[in-house]
PDB file of N, CA and C in Angstrom:
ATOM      1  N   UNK A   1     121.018  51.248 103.118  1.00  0.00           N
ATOM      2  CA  UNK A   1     122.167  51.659 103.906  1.00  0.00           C
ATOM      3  C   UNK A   1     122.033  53.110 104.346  1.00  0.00           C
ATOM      4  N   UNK A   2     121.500  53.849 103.317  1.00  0.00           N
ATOM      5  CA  UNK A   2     121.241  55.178 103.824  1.00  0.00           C
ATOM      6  C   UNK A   2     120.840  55.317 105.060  1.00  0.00           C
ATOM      7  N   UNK A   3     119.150  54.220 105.570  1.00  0.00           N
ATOM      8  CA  UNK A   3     119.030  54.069 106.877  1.00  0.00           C
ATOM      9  C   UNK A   3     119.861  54.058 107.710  1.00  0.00           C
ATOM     10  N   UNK A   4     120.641  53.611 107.783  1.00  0.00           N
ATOM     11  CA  UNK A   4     121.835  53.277 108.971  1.00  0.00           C
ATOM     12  C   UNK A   4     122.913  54.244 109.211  1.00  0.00           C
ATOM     13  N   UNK A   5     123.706  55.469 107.685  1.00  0.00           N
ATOM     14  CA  UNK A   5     123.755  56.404 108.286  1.00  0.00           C
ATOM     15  C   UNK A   5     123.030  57.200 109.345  1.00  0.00           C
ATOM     16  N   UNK A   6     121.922  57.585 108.999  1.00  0.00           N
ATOM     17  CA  UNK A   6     120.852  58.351 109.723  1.00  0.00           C
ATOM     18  C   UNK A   6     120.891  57.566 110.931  1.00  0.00           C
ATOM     19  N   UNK A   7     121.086  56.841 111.440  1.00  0.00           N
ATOM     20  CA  UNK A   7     120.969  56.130 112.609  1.00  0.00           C
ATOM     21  C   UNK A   7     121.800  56.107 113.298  1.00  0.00           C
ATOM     22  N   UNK A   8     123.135  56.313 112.987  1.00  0.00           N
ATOM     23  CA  UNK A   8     124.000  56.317 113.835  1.00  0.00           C
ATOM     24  C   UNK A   8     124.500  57.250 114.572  1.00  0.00           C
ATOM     25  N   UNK A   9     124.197  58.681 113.983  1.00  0.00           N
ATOM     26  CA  UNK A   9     124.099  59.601 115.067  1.00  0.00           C
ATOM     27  C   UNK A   9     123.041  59.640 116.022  1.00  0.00           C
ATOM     28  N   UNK A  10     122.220  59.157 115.400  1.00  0.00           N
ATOM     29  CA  UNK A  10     121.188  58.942 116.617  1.00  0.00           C
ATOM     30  C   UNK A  10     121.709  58.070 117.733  1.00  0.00           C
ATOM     31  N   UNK A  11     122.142  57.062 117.936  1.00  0.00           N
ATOM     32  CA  UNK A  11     122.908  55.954 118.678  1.00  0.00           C
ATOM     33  C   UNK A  11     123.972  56.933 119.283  1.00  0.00           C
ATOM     34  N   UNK A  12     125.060  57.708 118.756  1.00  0.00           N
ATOM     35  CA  UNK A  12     125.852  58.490 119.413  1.00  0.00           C
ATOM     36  C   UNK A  12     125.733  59.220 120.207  1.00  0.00           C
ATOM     37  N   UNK A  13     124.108  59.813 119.749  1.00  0.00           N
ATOM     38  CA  UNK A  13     123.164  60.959 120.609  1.00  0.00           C
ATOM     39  C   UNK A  13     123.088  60.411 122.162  1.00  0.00           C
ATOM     40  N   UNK A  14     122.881  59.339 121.966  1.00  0.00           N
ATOM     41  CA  UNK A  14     122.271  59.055 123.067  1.00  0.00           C
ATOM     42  C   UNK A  14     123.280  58.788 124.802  1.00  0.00           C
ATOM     43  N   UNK A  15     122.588  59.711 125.949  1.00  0.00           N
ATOM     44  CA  UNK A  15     123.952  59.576 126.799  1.00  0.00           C
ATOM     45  C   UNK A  15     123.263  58.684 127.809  1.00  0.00           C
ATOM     46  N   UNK A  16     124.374  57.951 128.443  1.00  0.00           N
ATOM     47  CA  UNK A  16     124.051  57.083 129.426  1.00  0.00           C
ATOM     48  C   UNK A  16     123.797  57.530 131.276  1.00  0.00           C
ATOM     49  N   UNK A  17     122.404  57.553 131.039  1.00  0.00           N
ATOM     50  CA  UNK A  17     122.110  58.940 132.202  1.00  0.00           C
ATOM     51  C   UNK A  17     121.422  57.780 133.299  1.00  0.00           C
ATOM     52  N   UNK A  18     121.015  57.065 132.597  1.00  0.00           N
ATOM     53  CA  UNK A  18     120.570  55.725 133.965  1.00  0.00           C
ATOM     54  C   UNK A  18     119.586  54.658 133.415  1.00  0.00           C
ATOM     55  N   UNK A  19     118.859  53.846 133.744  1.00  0.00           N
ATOM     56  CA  UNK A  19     118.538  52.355 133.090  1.00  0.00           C
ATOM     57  C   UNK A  19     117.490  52.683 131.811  1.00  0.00           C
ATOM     58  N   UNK A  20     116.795  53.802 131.636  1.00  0.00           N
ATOM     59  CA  UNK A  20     115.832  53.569 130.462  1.00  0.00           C
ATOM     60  C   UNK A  20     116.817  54.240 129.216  1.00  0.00           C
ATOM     61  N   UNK A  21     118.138  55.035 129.393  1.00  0.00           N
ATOM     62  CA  UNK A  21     119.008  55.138 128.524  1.00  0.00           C
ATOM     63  C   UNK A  21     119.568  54.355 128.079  1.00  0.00           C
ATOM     64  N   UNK A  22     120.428  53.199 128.909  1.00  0.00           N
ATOM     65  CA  UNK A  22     121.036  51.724 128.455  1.00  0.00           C
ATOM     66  C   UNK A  22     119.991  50.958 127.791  1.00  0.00           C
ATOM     67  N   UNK A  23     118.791  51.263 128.327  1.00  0.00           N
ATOM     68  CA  UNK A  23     118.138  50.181 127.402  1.00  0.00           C
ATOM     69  C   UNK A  23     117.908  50.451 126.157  1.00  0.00           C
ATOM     70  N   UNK A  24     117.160  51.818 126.049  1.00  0.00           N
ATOM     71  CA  UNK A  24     117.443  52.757 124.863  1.00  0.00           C
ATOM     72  C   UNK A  24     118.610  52.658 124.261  1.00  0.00           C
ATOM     73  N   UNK A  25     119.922  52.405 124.294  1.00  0.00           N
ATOM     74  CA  UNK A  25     120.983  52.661 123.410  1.00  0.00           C
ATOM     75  C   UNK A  25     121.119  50.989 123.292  1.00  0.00           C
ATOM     76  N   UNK A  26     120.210  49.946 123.914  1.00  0.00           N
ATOM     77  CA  UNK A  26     120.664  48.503 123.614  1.00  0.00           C
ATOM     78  C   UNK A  26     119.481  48.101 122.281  1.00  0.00           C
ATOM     79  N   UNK A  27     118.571  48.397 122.246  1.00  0.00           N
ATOM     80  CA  UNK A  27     117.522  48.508 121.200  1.00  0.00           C
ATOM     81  C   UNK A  27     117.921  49.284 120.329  1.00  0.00           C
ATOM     82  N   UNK A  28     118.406  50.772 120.027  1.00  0.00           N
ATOM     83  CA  UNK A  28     118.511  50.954 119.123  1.00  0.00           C
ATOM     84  C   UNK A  28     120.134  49.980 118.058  1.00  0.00           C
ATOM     85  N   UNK A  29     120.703  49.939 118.789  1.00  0.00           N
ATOM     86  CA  UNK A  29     122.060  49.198 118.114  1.00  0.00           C
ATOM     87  C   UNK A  29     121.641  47.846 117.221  1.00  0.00           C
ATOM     88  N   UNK A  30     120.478  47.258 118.409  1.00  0.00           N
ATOM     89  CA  UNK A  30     120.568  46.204 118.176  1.00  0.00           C
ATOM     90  C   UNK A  30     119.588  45.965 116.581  1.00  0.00           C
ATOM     91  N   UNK A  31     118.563  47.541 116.441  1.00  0.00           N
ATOM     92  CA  UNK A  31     117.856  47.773 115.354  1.00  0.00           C
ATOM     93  C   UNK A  31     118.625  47.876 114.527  1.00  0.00           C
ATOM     94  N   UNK A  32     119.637  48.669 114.520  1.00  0.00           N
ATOM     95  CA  UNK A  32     120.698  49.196 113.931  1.00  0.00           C
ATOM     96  C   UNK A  32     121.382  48.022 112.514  1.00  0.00           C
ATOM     97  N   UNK A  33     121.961  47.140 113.890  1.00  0.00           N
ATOM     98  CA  UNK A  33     122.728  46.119 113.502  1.00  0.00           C
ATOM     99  C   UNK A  33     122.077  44.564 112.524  1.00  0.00           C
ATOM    100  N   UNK A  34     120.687  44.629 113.230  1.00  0.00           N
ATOM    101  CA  UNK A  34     119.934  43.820 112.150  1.00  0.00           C
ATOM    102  C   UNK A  34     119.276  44.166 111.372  1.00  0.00           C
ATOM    103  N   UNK A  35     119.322  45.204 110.570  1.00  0.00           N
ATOM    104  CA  UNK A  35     118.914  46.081 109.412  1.00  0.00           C
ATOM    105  C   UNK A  35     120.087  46.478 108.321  1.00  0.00           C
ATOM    106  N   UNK A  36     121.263  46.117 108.794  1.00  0.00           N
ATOM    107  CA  UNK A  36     123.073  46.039 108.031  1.00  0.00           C
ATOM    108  C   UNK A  36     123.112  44.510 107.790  1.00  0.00           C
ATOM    109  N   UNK A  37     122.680  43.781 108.723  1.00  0.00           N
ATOM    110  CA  UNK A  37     122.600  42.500 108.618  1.00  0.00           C
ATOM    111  C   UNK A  37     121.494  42.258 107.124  1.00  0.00           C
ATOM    112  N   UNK A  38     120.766  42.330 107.408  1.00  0.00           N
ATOM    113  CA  UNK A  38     119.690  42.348 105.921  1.00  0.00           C
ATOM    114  C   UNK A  38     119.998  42.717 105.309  1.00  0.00           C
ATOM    115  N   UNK A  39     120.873  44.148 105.217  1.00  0.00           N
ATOM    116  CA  UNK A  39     121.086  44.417 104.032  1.00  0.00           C
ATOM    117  C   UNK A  39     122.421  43.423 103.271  1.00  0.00           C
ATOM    118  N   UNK A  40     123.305  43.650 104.004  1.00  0.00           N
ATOM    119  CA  UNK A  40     124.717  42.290 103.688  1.00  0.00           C
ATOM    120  C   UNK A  40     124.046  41.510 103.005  1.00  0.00           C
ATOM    121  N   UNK A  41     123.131  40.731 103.934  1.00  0.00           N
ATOM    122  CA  UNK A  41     122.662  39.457 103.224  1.00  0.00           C
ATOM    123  C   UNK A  41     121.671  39.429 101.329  1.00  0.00           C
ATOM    124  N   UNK A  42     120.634  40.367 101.943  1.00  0.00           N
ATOM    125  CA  UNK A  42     120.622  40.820 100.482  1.00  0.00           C
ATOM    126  C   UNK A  42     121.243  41.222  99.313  1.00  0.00           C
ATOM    127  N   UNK A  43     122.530  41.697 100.076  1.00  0.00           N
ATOM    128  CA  UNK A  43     123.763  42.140  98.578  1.00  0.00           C
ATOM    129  C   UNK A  43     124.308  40.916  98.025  1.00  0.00           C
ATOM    130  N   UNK A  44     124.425  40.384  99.016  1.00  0.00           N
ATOM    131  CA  UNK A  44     125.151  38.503  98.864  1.00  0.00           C
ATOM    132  C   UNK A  44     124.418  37.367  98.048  1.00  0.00           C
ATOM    133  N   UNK A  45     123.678  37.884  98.146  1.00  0.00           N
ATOM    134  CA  UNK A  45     122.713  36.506  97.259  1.00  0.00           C
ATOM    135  C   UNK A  45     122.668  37.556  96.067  1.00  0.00           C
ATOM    136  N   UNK A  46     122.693  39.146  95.508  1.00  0.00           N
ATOM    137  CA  UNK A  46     122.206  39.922  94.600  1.00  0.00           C
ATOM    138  C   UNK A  46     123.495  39.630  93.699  1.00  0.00           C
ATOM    139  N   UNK A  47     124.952  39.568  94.433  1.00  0.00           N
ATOM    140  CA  UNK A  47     126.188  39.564  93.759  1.00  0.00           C
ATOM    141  C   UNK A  47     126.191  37.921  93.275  1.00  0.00           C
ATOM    142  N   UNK A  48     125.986  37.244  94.461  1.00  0.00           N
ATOM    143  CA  UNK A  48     126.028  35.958  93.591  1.00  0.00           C
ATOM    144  C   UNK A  48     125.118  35.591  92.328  1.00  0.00           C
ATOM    145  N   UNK A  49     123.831  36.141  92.265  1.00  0.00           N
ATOM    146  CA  UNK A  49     123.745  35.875  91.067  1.00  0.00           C
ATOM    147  C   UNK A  49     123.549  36.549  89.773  1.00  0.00           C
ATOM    148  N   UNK A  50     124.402  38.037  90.108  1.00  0.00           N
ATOM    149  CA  UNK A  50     125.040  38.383  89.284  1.00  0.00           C
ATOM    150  C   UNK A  50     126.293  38.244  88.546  1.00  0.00           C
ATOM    151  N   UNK A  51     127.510  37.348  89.625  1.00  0.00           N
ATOM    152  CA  UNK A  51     128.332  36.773  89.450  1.00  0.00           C
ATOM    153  C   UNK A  51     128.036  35.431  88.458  1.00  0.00           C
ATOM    154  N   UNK A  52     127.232  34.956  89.014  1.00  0.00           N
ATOM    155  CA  UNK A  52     126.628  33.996  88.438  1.00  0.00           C
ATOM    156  C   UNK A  52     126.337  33.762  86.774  1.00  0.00           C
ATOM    157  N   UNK A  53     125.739  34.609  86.288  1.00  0.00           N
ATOM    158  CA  UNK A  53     125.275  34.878  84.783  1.00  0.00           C
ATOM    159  C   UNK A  53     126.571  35.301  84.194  1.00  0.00           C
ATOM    160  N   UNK A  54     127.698  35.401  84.576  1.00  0.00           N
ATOM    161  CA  UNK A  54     128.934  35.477  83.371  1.00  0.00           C
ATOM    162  C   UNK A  54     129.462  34.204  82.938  1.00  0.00           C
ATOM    163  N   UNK A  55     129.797  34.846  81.493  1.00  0.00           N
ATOM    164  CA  UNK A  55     130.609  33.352  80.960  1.00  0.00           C
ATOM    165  C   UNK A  55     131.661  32.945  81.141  1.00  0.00           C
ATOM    166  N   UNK A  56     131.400  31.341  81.643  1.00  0.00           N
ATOM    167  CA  UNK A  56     132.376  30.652  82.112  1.00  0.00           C
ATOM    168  C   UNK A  56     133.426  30.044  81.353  1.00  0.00           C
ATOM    169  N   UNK A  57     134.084  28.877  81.389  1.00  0.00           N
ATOM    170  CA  UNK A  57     135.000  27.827  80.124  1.00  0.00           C
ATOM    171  C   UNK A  57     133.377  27.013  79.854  1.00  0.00           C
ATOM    172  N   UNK A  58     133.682  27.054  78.114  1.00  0.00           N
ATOM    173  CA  UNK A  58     132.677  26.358  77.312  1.00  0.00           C
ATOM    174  C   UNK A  58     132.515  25.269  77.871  1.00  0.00           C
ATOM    175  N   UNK A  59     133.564  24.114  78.085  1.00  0.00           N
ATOM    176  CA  UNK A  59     133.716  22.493  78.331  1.00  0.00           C
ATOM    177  C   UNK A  59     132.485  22.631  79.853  1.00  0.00           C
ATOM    178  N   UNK A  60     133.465  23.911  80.721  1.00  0.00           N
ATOM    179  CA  UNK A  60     132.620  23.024  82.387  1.00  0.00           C
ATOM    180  C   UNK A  60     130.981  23.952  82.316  1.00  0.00           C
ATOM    181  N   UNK A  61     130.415  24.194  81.346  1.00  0.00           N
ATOM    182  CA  UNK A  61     129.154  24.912  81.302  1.00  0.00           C
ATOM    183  C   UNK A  61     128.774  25.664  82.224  1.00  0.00           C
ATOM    184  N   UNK A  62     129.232  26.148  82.577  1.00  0.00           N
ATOM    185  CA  UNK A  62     129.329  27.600  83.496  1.00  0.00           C
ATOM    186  C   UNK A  62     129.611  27.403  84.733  1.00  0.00           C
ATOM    187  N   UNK A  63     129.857  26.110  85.195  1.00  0.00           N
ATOM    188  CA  UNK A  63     130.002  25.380  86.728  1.00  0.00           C
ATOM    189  C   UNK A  63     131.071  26.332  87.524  1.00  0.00           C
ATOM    190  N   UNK A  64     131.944  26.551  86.469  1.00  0.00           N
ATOM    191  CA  UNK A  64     133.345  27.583  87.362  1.00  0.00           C
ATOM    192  C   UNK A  64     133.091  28.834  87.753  1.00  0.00           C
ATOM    193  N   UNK A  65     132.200  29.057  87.120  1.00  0.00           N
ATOM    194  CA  UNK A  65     131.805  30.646  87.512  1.00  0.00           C
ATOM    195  C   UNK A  65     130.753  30.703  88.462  1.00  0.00           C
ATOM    196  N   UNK A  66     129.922  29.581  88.422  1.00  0.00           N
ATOM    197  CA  UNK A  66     128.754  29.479  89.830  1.00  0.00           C
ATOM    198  C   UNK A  66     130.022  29.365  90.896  1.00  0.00           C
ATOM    199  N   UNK A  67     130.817  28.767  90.234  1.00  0.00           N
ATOM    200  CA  UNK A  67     131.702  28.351  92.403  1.00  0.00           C
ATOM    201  C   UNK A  67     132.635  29.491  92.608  1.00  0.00           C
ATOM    202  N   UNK A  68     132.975  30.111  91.235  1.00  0.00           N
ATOM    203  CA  UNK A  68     133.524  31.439  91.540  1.00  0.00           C
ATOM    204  C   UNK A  68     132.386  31.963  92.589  1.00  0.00           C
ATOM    205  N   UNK A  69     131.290  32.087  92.091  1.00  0.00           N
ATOM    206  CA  UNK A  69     130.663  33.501  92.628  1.00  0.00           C
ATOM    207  C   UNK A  69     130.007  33.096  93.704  1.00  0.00           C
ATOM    208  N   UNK A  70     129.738  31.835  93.942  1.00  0.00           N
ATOM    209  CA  UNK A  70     129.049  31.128  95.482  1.00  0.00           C
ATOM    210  C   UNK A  70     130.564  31.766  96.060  1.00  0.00           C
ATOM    211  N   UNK A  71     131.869  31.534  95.822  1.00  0.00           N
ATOM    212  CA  UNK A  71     132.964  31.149  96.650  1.00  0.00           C
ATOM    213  C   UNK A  71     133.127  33.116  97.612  1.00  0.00           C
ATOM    214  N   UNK A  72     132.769  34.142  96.382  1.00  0.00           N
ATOM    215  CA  UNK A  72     132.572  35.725  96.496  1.00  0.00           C
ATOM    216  C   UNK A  72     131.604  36.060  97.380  1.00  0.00           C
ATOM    217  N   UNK A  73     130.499  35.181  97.115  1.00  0.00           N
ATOM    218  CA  UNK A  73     129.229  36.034  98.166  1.00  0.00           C
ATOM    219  C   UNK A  73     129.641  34.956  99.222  1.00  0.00           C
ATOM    220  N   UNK A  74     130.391  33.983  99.722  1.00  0.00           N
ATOM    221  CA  UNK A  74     130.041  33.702 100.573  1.00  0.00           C
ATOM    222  C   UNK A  74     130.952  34.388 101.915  1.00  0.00           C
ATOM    223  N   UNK A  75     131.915  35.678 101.545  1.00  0.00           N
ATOM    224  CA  UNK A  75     132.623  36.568 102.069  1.00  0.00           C
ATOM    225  C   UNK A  75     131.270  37.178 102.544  1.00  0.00           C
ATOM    226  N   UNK A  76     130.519  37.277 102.136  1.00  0.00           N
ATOM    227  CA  UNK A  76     129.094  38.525 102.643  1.00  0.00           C
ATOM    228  C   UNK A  76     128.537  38.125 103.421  1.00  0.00           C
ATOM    229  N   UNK A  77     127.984  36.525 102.927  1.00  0.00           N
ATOM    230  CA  UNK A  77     127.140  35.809 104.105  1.00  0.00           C
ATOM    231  C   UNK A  77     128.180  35.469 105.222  1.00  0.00           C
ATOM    232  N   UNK A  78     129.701  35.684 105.185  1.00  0.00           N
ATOM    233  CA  UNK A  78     129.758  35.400 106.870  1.00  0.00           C
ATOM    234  C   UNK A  78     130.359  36.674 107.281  1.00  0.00           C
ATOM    235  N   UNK A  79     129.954  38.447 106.539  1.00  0.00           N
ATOM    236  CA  UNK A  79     130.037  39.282 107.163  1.00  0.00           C
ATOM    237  C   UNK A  79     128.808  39.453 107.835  1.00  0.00           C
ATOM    238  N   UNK A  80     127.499  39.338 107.450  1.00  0.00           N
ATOM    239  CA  UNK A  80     126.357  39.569 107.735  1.00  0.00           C
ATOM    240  C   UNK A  80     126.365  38.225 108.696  1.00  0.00           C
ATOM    241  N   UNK A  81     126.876  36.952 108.934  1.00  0.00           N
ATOM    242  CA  UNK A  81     126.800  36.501 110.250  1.00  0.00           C
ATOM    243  C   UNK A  81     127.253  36.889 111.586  1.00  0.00           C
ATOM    244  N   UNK A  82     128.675  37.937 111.362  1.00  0.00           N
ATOM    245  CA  UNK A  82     129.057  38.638 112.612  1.00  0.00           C
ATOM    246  C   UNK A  82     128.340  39.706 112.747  1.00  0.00           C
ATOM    247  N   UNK A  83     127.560  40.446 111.593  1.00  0.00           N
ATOM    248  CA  UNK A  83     126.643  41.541 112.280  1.00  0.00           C
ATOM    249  C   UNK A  83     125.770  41.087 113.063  1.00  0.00           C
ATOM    250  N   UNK A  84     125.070  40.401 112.754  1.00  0.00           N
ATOM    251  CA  UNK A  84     124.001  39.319 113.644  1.00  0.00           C
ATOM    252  C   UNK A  84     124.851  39.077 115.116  1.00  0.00           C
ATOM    253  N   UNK A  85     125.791  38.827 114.870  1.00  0.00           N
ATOM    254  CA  UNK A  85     126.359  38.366 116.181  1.00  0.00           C
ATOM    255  C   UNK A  85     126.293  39.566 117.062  1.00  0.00           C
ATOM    256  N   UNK A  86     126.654  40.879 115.935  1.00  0.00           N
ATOM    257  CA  UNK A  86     126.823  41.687 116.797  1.00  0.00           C
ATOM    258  C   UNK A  86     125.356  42.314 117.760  1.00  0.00           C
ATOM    259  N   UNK A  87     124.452  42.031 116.527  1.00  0.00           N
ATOM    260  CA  UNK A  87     122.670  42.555 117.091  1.00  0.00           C
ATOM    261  C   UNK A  87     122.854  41.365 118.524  1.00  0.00           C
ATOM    262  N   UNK A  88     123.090  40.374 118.773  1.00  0.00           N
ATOM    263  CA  UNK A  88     122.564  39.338 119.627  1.00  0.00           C
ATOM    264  C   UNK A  88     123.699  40.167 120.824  1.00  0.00           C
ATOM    265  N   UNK A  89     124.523  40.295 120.539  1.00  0.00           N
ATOM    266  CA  UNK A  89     125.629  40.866 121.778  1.00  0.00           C
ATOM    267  C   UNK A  89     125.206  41.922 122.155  1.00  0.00           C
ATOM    268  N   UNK A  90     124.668  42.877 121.373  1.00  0.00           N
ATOM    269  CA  UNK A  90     123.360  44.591 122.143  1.00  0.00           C
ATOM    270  C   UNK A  90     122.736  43.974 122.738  1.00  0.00           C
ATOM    271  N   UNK A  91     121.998  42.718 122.554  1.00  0.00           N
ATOM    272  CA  UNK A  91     120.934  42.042 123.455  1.00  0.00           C
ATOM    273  C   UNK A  91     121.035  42.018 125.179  1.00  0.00           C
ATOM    274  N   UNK A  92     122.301  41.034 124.946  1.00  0.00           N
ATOM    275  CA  UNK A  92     123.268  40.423 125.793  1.00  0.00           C
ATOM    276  C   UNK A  92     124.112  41.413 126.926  1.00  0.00           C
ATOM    277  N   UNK A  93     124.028  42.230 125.756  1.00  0.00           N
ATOM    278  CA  UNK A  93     124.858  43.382 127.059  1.00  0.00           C
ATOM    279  C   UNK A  93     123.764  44.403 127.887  1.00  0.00           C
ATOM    280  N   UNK A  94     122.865  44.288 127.132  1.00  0.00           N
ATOM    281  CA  UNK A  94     121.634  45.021 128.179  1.00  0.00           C
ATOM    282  C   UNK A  94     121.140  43.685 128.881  1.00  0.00           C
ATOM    283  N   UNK A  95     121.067  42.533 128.638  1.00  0.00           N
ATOM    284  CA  UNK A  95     120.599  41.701 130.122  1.00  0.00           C
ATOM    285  C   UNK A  95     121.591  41.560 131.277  1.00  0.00           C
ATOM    286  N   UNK A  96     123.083  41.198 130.604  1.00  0.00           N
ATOM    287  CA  UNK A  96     123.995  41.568 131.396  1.00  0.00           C
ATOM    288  C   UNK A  96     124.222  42.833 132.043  1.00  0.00           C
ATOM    289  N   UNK A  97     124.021  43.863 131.698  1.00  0.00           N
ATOM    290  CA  UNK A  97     123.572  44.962 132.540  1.00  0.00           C
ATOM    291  C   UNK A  97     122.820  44.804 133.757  1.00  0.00           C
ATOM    292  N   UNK A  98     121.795  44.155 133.424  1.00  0.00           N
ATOM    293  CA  UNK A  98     120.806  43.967 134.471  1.00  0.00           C
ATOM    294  C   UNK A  98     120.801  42.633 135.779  1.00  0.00           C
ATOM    295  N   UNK A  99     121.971  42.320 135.066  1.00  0.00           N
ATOM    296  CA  UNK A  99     122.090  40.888 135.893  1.00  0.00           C
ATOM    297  C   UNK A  99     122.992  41.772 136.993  1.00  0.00           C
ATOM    298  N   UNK A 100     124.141  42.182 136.973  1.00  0.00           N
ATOM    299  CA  UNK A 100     125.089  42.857 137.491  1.00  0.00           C
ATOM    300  C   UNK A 100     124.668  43.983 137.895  1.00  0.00           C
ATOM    301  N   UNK A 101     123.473  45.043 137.716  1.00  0.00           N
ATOM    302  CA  UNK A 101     122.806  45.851 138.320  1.00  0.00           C
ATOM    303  C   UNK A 101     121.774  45.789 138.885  1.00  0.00           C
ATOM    304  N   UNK A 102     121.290  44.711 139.535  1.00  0.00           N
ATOM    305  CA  UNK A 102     119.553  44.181 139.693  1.00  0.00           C
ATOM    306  C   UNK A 102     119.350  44.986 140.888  1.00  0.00           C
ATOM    307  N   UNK A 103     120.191  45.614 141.757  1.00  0.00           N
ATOM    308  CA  UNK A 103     120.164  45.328 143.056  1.00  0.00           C
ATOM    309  C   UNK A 103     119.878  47.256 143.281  1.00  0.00           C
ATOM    310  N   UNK A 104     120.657  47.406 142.120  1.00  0.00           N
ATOM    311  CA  UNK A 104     120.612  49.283 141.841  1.00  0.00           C
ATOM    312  C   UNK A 104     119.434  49.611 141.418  1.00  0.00           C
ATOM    313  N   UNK A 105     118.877  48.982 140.072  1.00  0.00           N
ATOM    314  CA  UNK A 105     117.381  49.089 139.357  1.00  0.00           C
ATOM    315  C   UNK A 105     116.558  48.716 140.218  1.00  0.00           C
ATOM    316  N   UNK A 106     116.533  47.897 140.829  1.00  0.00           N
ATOM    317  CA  UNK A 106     115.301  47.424 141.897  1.00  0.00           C
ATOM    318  C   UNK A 106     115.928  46.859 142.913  1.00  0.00           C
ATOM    319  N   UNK A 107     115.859  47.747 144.122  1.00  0.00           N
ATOM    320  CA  UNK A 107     116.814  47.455 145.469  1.00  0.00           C
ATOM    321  C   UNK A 107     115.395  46.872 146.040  1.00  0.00           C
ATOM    322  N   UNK A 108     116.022  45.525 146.968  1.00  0.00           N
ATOM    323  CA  UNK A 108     115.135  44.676 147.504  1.00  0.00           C
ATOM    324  C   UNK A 108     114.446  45.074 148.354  1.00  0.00           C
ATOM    325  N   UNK A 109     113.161  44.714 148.727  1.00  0.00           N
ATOM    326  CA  UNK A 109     112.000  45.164 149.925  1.00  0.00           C
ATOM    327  C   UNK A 109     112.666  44.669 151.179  1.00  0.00           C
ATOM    328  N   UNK A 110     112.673  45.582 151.914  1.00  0.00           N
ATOM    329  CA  UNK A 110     112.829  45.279 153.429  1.00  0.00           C
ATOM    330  C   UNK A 110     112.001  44.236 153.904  1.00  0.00           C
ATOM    331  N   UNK A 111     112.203  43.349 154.245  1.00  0.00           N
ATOM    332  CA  UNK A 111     110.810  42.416 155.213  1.00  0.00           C
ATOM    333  C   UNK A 111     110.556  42.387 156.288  1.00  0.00           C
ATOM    334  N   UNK A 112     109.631  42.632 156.794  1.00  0.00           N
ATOM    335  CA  UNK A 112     109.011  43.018 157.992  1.00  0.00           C
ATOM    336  C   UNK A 112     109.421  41.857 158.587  1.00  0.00           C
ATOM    337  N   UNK A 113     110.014  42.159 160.396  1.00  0.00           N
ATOM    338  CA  UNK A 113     110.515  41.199 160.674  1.00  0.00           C
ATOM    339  C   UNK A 113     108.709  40.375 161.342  1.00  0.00           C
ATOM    340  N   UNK A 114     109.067  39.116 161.532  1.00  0.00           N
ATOM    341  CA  UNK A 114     108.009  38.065 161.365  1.00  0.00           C
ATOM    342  C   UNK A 114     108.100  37.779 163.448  1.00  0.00           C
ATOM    343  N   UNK A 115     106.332  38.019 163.951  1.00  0.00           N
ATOM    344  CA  UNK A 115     106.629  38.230 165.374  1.00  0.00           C
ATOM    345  C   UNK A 115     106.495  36.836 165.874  1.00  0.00           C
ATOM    346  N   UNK A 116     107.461  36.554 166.953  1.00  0.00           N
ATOM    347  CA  UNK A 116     107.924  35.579 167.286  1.00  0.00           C
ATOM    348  C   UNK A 116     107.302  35.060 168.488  1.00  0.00           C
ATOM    349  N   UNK A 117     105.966  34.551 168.613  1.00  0.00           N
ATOM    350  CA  UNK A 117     105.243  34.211 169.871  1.00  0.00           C
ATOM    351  C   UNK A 117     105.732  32.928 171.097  1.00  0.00           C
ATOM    352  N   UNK A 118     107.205  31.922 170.158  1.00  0.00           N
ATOM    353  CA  UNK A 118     107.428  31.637 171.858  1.00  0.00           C
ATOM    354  C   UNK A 118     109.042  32.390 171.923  1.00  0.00           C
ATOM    355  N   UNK A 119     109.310  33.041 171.971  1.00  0.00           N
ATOM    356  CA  UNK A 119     109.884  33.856 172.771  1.00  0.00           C
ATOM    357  C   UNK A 119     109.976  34.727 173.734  1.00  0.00           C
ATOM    358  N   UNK A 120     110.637  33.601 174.674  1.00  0.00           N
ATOM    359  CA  UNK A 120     110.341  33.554 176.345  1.00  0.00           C
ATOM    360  C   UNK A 120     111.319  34.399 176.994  1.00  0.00           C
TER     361      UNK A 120
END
């Protein structure tokens, strides 16, 4: 996580001055965001089976405390699914950028008009 402090001023740093900046600030987020994502997910499976190894009721042999702690990490695994969502939406918003700017980033070639031999 430390990573991701350090990163986020970097991401703030960055100003939107014209297309290799947007793309630049769509890559880094999107680094950003699936590296929080890993980490979530790694805490989630680390808590569950640390949750896991406590003692449960004697009779259900520890069964209550596995669904306790599946029921705990599985708050993590669907925070770390909206981070993901969020890395895929940095994606998304720099192609959408480009869909809606195509014309600014790369303005179309003039075409030579084509000479017209029966025109009488």
């Amino acid at each position: 996580m430390a990573a991701a402090k350090q990163r986020i001023p970097e991401l703030s740093g960055i100003e939107f001055t014209g297309h290799a900046s947007i793309a630049e600030y769509s890559g880094e987020l999107r680094g950003l965001l699936r590296d929080v994502a890993y980490e979530i997910d790694f805490a989630a499976e680390e808590i569950q089976a640390v949750l896991a190894r406590q003692k449960g009721h004697p009779l259900l042999l520890g069964l209550d405390v596995r669904l306790r702690a599946r029921k705990v990490a599985k708050r993590l695994h669907r925070a770390q699914e909206c981070v993901t969502g969020g890395a895929i939406e940095a994606v998304k918003f720099y192609r959408e950028f480009r869909k809606q700017f195509a014309e600014v980033i790369t303005p179309p070639k003039a075409k030579p008009r084509a000479f017209d031999f029966n025109d009488v």
